[in-house]
Each structure stands twice: as structure tokens, then as C-alpha cells.
C-alpha atoms as a PDB file:
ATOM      1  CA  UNK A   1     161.739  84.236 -43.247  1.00  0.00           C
ATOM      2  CA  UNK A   2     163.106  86.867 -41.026  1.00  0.00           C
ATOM      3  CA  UNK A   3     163.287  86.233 -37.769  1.00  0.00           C
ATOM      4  CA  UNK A   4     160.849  88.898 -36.369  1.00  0.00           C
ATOM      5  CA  UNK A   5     158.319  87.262 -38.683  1.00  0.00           C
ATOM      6  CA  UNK A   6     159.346  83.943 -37.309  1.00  0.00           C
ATOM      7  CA  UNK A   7     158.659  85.391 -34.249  1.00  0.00           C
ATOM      8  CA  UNK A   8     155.130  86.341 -34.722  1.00  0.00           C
ATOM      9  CA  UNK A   9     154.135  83.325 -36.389  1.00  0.00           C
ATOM     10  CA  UNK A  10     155.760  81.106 -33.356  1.00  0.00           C
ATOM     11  CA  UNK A  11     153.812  83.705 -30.834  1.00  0.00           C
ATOM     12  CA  UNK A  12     150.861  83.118 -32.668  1.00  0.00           C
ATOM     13  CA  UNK A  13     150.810  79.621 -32.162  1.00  0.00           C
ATOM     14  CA  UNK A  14     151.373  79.632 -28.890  1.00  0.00           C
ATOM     15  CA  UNK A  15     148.708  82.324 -28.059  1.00  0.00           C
ATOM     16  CA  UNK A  16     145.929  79.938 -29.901  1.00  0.00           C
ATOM     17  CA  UNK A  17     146.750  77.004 -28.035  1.00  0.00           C
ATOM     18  CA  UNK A  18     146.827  78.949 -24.700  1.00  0.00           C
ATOM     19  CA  UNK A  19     143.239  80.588 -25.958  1.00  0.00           C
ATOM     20  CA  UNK A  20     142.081  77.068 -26.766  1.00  0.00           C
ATOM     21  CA  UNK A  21     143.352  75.405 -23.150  1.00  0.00           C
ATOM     22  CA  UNK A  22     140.595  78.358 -21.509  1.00  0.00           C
ATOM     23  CA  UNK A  23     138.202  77.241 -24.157  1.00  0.00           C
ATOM     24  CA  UNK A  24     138.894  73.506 -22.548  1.00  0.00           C
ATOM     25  CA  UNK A  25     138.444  75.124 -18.993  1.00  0.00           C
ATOM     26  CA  UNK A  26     135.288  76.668 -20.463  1.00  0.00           C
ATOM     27  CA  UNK A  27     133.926  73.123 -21.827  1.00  0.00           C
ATOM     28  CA  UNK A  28     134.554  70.981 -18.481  1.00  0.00           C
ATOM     29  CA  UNK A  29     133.028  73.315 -16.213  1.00  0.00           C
ATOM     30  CA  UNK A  30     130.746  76.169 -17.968  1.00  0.00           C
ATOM     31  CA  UNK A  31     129.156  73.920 -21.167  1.00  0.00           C
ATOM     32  CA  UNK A  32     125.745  74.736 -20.611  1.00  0.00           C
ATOM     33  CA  UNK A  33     126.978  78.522 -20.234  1.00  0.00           C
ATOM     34  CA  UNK A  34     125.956  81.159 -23.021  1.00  0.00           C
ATOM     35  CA  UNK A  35     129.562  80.073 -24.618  1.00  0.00           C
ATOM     36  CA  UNK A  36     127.875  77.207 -25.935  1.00  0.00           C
ATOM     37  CA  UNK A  37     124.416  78.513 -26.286  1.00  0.00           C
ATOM     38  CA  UNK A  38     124.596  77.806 -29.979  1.00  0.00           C
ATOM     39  CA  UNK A  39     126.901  74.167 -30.061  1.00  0.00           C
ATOM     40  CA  UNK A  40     124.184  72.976 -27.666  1.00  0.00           C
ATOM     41  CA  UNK A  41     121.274  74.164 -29.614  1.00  0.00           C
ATOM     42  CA  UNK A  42     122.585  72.305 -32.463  1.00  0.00           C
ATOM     43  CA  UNK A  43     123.395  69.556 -30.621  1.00  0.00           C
ATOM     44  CA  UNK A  44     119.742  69.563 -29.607  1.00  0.00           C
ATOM     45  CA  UNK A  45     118.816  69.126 -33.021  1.00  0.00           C
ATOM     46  CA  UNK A  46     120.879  66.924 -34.254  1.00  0.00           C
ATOM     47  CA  UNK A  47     120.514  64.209 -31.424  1.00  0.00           C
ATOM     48  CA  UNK A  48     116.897  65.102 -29.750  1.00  0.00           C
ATOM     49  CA  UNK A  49     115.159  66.245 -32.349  1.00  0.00           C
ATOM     50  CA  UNK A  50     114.967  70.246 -30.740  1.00  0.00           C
ATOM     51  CA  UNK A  51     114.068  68.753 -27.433  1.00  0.00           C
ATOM     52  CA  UNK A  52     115.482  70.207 -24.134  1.00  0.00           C
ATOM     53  CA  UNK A  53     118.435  67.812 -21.888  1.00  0.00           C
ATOM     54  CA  UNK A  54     116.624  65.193 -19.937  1.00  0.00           C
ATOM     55  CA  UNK A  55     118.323  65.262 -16.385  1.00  0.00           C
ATOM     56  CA  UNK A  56     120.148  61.849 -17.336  1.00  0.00           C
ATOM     57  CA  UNK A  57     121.626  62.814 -20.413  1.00  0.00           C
ATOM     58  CA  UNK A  58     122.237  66.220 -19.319  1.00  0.00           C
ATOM     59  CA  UNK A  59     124.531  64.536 -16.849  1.00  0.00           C
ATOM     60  CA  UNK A  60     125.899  62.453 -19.911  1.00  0.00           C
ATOM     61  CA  UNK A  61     126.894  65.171 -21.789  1.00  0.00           C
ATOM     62  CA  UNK A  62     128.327  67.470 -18.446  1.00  0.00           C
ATOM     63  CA  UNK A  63     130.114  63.849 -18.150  1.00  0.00           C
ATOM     64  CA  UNK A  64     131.747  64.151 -21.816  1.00  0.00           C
ATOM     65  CA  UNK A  65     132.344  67.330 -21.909  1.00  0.00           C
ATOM     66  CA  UNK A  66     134.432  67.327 -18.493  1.00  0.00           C
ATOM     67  CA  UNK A  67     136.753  64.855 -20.182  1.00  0.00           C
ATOM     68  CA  UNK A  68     136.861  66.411 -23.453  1.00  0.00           C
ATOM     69  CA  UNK A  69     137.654  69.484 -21.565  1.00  0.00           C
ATOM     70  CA  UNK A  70     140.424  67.539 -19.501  1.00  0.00           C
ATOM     71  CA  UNK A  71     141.549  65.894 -22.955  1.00  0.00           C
ATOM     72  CA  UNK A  72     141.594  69.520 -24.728  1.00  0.00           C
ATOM     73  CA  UNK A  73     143.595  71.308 -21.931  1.00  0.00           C
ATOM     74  CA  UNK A  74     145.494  68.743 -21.280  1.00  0.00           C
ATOM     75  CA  UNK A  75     147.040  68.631 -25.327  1.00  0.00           C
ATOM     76  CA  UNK A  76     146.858  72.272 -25.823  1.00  0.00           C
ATOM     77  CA  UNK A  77     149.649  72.409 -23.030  1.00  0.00           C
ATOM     78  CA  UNK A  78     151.631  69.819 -24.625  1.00  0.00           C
ATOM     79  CA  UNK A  79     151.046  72.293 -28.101  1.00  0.00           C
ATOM     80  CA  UNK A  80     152.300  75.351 -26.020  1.00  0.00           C
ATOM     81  CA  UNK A  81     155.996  73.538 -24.229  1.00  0.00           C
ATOM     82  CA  UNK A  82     156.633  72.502 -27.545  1.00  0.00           C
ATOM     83  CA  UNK A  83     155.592  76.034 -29.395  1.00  0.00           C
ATOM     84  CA  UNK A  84     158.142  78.128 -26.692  1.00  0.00           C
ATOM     85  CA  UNK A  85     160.784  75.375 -27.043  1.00  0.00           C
ATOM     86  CA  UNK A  86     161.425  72.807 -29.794  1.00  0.00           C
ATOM     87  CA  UNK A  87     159.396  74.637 -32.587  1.00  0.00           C
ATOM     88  CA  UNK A  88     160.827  77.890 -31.801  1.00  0.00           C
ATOM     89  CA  UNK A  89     164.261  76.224 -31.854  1.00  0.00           C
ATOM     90  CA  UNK A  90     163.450  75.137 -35.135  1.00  0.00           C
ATOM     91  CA  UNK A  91     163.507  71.711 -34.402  1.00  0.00           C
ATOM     92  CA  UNK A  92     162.192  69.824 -37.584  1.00  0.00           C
ATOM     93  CA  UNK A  93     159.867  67.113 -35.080  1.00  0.00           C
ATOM     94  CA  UNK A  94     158.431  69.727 -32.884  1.00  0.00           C
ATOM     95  CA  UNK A  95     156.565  71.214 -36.622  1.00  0.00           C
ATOM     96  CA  UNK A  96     156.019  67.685 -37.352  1.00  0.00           C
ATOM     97  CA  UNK A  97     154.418  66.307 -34.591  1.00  0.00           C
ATOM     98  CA  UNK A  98     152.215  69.935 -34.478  1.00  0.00           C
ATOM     99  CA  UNK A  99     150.986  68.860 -37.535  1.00  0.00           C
ATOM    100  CA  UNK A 100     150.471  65.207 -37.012  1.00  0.00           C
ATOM    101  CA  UNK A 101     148.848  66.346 -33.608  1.00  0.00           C
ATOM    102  CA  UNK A 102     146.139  68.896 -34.689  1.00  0.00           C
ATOM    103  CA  UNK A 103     145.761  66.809 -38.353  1.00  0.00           C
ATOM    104  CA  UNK A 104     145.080  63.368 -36.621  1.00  0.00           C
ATOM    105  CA  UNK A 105     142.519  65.212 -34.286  1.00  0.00           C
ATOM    106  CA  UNK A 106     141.147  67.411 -36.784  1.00  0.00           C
ATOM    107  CA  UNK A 107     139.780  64.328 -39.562  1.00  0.00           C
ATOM    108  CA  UNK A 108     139.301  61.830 -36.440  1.00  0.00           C
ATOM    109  CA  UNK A 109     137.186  64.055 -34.476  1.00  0.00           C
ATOM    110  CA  UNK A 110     135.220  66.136 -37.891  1.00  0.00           C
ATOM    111  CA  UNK A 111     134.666  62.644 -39.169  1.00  0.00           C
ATOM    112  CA  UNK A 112     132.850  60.739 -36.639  1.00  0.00           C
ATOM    113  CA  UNK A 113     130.925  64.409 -36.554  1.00  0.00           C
ATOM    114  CA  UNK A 114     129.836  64.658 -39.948  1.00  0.00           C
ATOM    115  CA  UNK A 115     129.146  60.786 -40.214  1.00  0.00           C
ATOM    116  CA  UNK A 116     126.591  61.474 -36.914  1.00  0.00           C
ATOM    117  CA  UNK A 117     125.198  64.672 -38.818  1.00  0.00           C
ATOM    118  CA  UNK A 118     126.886  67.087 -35.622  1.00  0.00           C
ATOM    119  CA  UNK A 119     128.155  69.260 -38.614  1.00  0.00           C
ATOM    120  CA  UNK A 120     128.226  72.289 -36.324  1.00  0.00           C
ATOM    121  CA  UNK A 121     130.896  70.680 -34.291  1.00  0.00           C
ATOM    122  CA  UNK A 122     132.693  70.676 -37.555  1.00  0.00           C
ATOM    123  CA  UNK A 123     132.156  74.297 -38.479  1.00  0.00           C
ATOM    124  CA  UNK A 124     131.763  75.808 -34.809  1.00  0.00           C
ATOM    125  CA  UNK A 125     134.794  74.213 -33.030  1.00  0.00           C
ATOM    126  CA  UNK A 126     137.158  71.831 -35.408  1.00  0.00           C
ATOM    127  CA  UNK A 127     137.834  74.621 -38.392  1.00  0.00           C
ATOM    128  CA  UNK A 128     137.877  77.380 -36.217  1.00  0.00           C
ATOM    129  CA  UNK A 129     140.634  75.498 -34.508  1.00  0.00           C
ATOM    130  CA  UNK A 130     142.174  74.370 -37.576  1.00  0.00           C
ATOM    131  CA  UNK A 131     142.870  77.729 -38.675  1.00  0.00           C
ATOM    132  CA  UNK A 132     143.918  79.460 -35.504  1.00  0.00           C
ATOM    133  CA  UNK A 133     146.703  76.422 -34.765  1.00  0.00           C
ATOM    134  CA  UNK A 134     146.694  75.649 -38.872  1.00  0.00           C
ATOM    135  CA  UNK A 135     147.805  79.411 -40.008  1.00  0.00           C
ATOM    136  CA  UNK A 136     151.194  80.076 -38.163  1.00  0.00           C
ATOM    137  CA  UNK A 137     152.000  76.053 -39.474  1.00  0.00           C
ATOM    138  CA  UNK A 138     151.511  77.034 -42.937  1.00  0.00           C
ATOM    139  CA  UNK A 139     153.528  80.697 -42.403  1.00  0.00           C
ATOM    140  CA  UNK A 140     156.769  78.812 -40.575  1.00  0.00           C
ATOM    141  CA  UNK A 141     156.612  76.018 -42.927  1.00  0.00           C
ATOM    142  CA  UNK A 142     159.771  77.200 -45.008  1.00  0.00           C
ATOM    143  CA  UNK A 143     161.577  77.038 -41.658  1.00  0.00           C
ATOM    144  CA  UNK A 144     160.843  73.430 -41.368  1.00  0.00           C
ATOM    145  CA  UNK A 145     161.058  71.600 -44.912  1.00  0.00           C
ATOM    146  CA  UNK A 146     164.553  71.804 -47.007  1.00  0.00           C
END
């Protein structure tokens, strides 16, 4: 791969994990903002059968998703100092542990999900994801593997 292609793909990477770190912001402080209009009326759904937050679990949830915000930005940075230095080095780990980092999240978080029928959290958040931070993996994965 040439390196101006390298280049993009390793830019790439970085640039979704700094969009997904403001999406993290976005879900610790603004999660009953329009951004998540439609994750919270599925959420609704799935878990109160269409009902509106009572005051208590609305405080649940803004509890849950502060942390999961805090947990998001908080790997999203680690994904971005190792995107601008091992992994565009070249370093064989840094593609490694991108992989085992976004994988082990990915089936942890999309299977405890499905297996609680929050299916949108699969499609709305974890594949969207998945793709943005999966894609420049796949394209730089000659660059990586002898």
C-alpha cells in the first residue's frame, strides 16, 4: 500500500475515534437531547413498554449513560494515541490490540443487547461504530500481517 493511502486510512481512524469521543461527550451530558431522540424511543419500547422515563429511572439511565459516556471517551482516546503513534509506525500490536479493543467491545456489548431485545443499540450505535473504526482496519491490514 502506498504510503499516501496508508495515510488516509491511518487519518481515518483517527478522525472516527475523535468523532466517537464527542459522541461520548454527547451521551454523558446531552442523552435525552434530540441526538438520541430515536435510541431513547427504542429504548422506551424495549424496556417500558412505550411508556415515558419515570423520574427514578430517568435518573438511572442519566446515571449509565454518564459512565458509559466517561467509559466511551475515555477508550476512544486511548484508540486515537495509539492511531497517531504506534499504528502509524506500523507497529504490529498497536493493529492488534485496535482490533482486540473494538472486537471485544463490539460482541460483549451487541450481545448482552440483542439477548435483552435493545436491537437498536446494535444497529444504531455498535455497527455504525464497527464500520467507521472497522473500515481503515480492514484497508491497513496488509501493513500489519506478513
Amino acid at each position: 500500500m502506498g504510503k499516501t493511502k496508508f495515510d488516509f486510512w491511518q487519518k481515518w481512524l483517527t478522525y472516527a475515534n475523535v468523532m466517537t469521543i464527542g459522541i461520548g461527550v454527547l451521551v454523558a451530558f446531552a442523552g435525552n437531547s434530540f441526538f438520541f431522540d430515536i435510541h431513547n424511543h427504542y429504548t422506551k419500547e424495549v424496556f417500558l413498554d412505550g411508556s415515558g422515563f419515570e423520574d427514578n429511572i430517568l435518573k438511572f439511565k442519566n446515571w449509565l449513560f454518564g459512565i458509559i459516556g466517561g467509559t466511551i471517551v475515555g477508550f476512544h482516546i486511548l484508540m486515537v494515541m495509539i492511531s497517531e503513534n504506534s499504528f502509524k509506525k506500523k507497529e504490529k500490536w498497536a493493529y492488534k490490540a485496535m482490533w482486540m479493543g473494538i472486537l471485544s467491545w463490539f460482541i460483549i456489548d451487541s450481545g448482552i443487547s440483542i439477548y435483552y431485545g435493545a436491537i437498536h443499540n446494535v444497529v444504531i450505535i455498535n455497527m455504525v461504530a464497527l464500520a467507521f473504526i472497522g473500515l481503515p482496519l480492514i484497508m491497513t491490514r496488509k501493513e500489519f500481517i506478513e
